[in-house]
Protein backbone atom coordinates (compact mmCIF):
# COMPACT_ATOMS: atom_id res chain seq x y z
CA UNK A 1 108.13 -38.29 194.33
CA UNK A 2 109.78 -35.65 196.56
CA UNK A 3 106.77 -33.80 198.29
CA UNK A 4 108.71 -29.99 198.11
CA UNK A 5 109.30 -31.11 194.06
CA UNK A 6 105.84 -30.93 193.25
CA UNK A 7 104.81 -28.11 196.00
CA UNK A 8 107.65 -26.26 194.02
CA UNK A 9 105.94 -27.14 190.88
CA UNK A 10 102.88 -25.91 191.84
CA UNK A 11 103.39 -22.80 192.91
CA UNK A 12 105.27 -22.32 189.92
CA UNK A 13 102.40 -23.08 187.67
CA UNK A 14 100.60 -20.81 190.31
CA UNK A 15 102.82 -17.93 189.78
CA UNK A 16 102.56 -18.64 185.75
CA UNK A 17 98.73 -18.66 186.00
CA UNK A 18 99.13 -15.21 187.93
CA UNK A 19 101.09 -13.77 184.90
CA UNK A 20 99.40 -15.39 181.94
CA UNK A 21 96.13 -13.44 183.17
């Protein structure tokens, strides 16, 4: 797996968390 793929992933799901508060 490409190691800035999932850091990209994650703070996606980051910035998703943020906004589903």
């Amino acid at each position: 797996a490409d190691l800035n793929l999932v850091m990209d992933c994650f703070s996606n799901r980051h910035q998703i968390g943020e906004m589903m508060q």
